[in-house]
Protein backbone atom coordinates (compact mmCIF):
# COMPACT_ATOMS: atom_id res chain seq x y z
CA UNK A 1 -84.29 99.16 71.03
CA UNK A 2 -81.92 96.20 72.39
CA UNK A 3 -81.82 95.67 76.24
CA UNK A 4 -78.33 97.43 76.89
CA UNK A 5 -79.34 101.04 75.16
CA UNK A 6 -82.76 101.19 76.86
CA UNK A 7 -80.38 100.76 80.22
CA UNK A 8 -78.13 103.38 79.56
CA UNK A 9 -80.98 105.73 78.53
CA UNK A 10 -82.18 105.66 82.36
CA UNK A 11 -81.17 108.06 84.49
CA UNK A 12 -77.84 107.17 86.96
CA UNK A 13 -77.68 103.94 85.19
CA UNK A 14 -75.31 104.24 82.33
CA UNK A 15 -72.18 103.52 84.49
CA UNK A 16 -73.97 101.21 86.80
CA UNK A 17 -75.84 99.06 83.74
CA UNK A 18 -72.35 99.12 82.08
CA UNK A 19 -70.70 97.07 84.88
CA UNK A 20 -73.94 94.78 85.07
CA UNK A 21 -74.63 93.92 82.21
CA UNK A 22 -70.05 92.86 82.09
CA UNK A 23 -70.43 90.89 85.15
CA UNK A 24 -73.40 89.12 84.11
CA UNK A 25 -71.51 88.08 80.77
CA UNK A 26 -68.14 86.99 82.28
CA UNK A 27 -67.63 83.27 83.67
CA UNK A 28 -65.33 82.61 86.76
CA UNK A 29 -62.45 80.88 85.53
CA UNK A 30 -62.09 77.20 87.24
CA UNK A 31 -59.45 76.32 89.80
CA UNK A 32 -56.69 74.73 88.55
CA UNK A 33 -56.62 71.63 90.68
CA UNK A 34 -53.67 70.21 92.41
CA UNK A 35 -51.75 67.60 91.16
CA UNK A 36 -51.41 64.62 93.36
CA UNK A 37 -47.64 64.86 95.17
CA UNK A 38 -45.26 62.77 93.84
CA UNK A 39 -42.20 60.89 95.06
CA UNK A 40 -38.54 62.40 94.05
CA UNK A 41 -35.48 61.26 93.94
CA UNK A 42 -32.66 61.68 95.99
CA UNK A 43 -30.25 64.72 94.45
CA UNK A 44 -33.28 66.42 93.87
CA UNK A 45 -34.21 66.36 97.66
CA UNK A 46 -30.00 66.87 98.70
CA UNK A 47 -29.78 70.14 96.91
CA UNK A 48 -33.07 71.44 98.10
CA UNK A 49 -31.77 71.33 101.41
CA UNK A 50 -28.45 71.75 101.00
CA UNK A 51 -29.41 75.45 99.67
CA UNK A 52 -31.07 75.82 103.06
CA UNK A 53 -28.04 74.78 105.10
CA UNK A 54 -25.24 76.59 103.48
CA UNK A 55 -27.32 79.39 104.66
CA UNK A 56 -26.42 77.79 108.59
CA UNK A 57 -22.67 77.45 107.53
CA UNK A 58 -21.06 77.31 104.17
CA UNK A 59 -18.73 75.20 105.00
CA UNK A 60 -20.56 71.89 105.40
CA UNK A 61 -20.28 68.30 104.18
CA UNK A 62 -22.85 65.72 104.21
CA UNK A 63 -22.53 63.33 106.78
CA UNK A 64 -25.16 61.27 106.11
CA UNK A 65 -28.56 61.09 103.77
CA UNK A 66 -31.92 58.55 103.48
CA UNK A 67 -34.87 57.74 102.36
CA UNK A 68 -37.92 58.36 105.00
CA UNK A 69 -41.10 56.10 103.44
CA UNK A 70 -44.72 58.00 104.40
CA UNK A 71 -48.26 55.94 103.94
CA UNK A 72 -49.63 58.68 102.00
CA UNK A 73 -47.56 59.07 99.14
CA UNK A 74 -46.03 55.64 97.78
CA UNK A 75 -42.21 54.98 97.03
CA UNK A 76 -41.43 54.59 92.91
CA UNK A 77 -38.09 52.69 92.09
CA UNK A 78 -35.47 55.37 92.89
CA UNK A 79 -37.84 57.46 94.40
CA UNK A 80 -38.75 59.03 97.79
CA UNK A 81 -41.67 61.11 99.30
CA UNK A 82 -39.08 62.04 102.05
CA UNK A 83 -35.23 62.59 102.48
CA UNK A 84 -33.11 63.19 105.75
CA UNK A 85 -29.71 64.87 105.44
CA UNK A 86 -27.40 65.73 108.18
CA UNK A 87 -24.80 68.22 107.41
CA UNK A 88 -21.65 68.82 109.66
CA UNK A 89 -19.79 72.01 109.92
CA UNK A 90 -16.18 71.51 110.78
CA UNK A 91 -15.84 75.34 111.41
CA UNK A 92 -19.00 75.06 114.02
CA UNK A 93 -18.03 71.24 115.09
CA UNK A 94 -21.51 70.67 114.92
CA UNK A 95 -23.65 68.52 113.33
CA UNK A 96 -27.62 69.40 111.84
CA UNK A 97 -30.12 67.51 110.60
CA UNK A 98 -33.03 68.37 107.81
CA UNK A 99 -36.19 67.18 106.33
CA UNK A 100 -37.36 67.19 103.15
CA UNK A 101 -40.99 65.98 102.29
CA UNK A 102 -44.13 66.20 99.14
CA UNK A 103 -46.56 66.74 101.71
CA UNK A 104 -46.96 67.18 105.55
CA UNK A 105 -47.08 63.90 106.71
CA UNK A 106 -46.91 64.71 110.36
CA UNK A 107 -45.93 67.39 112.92
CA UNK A 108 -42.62 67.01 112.62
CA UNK A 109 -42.70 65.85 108.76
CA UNK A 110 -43.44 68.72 106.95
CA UNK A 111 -43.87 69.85 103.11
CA UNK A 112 -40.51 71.20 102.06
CA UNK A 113 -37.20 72.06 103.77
CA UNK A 114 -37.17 72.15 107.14
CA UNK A 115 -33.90 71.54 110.07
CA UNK A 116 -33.59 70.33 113.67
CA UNK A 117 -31.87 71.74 116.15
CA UNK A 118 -28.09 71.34 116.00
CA UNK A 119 -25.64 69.08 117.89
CA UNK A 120 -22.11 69.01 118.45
CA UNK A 121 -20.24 66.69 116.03
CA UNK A 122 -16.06 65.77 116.71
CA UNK A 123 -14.83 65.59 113.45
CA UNK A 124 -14.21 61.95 112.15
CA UNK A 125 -13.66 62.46 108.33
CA UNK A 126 -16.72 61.10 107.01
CA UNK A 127 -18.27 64.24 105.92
CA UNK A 128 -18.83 64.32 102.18
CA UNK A 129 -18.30 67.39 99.79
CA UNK A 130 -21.15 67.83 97.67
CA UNK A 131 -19.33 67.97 94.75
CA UNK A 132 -18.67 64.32 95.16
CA UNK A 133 -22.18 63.08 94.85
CA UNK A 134 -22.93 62.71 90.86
CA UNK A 135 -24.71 59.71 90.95
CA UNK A 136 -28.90 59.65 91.79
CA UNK A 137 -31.25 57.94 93.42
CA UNK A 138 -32.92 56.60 90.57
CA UNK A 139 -29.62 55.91 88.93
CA UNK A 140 -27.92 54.09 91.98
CA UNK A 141 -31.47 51.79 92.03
CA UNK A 142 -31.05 50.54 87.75
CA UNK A 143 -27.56 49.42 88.92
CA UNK A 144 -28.34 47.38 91.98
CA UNK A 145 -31.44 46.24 90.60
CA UNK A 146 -29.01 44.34 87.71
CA UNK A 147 -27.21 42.69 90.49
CA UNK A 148 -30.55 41.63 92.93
CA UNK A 149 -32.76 41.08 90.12
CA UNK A 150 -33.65 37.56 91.25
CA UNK A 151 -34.30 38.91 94.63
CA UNK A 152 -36.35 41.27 93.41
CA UNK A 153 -38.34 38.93 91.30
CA UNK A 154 -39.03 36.61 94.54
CA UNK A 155 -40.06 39.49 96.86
CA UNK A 156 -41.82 42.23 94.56
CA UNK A 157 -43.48 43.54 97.83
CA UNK A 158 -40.22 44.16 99.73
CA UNK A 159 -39.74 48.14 100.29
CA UNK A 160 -37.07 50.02 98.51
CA UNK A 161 -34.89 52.22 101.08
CA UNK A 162 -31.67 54.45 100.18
CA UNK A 163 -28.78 55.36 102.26
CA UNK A 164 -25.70 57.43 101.25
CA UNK A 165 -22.57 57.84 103.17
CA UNK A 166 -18.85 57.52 102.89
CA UNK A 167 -17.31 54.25 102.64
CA UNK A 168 -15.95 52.13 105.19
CA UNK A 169 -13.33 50.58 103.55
CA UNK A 170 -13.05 53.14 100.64
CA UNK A 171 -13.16 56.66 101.28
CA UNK A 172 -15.97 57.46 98.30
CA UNK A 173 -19.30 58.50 98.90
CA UNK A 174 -21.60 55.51 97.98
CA UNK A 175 -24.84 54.60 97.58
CA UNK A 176 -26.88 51.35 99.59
CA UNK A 177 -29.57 50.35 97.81
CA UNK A 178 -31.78 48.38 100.56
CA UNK A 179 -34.34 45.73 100.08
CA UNK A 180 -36.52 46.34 103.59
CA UNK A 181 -36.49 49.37 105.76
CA UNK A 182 -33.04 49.21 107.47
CA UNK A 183 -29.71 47.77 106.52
CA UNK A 184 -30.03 45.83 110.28
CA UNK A 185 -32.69 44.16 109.27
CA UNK A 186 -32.29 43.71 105.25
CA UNK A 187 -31.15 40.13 103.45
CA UNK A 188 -29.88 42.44 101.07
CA UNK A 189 -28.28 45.42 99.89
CA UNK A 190 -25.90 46.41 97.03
CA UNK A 191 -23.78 49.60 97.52
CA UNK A 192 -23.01 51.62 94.52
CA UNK A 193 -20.53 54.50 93.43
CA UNK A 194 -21.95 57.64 94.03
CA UNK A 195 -19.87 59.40 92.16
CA UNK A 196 -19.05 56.91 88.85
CA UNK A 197 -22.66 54.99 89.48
CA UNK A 198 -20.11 51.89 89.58
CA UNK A 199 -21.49 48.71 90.85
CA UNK A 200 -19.08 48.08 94.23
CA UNK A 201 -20.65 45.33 96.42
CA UNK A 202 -23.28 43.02 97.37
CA UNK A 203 -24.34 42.38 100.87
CA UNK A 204 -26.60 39.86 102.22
């Protein structure tokens, strides 16, 4: 007689031997594990919090976005752990700043979408309309890298950082491509189109 009739032949067992004898034959499945979090590029960042502000006011512009580096999770060309967009409201006149990071990196650098407090903001024209952005991140770094190759050959340690605002002397939304951490304290930057992805300038 196999093990599993003799079992269900004893008294108050059947139902109980039943489940037994199932749990003893299944396997837990294994965790999936998590994948490692990965840098992304700008637009993808943007619209993440964009959908999060329109919520604040629906009429906003961007004022101005960038790049935040973070030790944990390293930069790839065109690539960011962490964004910073402010967004202006001209029906508000106010001004509001947002985060968006792969990972909490601090305590006030958290995973996903997150905004500060806002602050008044006079209206100076420079807000852009998202419609205007087209170019990315990733994009806006294969065209400057054409024109700073040889700068990029010589310093292949330098950090990568992204800034996008309206022009100063054009009024387009463009792209500055930044070899160091700040445009103050760069040797070099190359601004870009970002709407056409059109080369515009090199700045040293």
């Amino acid at each position: 007689m196999r093990r599993r009739d003799a079992l269900a032949l004893l008294p108050g067992l059947g139902i109980a031997s039943s489940v037994l004898l199932q749990s003893c034959g299944s396997t837990p499945e294994p965790k999936a594990e998590k994948k490692p979090a990965e840098p992304v590029t700008g637009l993808h960042a943007l619209y993440a919090m964009y959908g999060k502000a329109r919520m604040w006011a629906p009429d906003i512009k961007l004022l101005r976005f960038s790049s935040i580096d973070i030790a944990q999770v390293k930069s790839q060309p065109g690539k960011a752990p962490a964004w910073q967009a402010i967004f202006v409201s001209e029906s508000l006149q106010l001004k509001r700043a947002y985060t968006y990071s792969v990972i909490d990196a601090s305590t006030t650098l958290r995973e996903g979408t997150f905004p500060d407090s806002p602050n008044s903001w006079t209206n100076d024209n420079r807000g852009v309309l998202m419609a205007a952005i087209r170019t990315d991140s990733d994009k806006a770094w294969e065209v400057a890298l054409k024109h700073g190759a040889d700068y990029a050959k010589k310093n292949p340690d330098m950090p990568i950082s992204y800034t996008l605002e309206m022009g100063r002397q054009i009024s387009e939304p463009m792209w500055r491509v930044i070899w160091g951490e700040s445009a103050t304290s760069s040797a070099l930057s190359i601004l870009v189109d970002a709407s056409t992805g059109a080369y515009l300038e090199t700045l040293h």
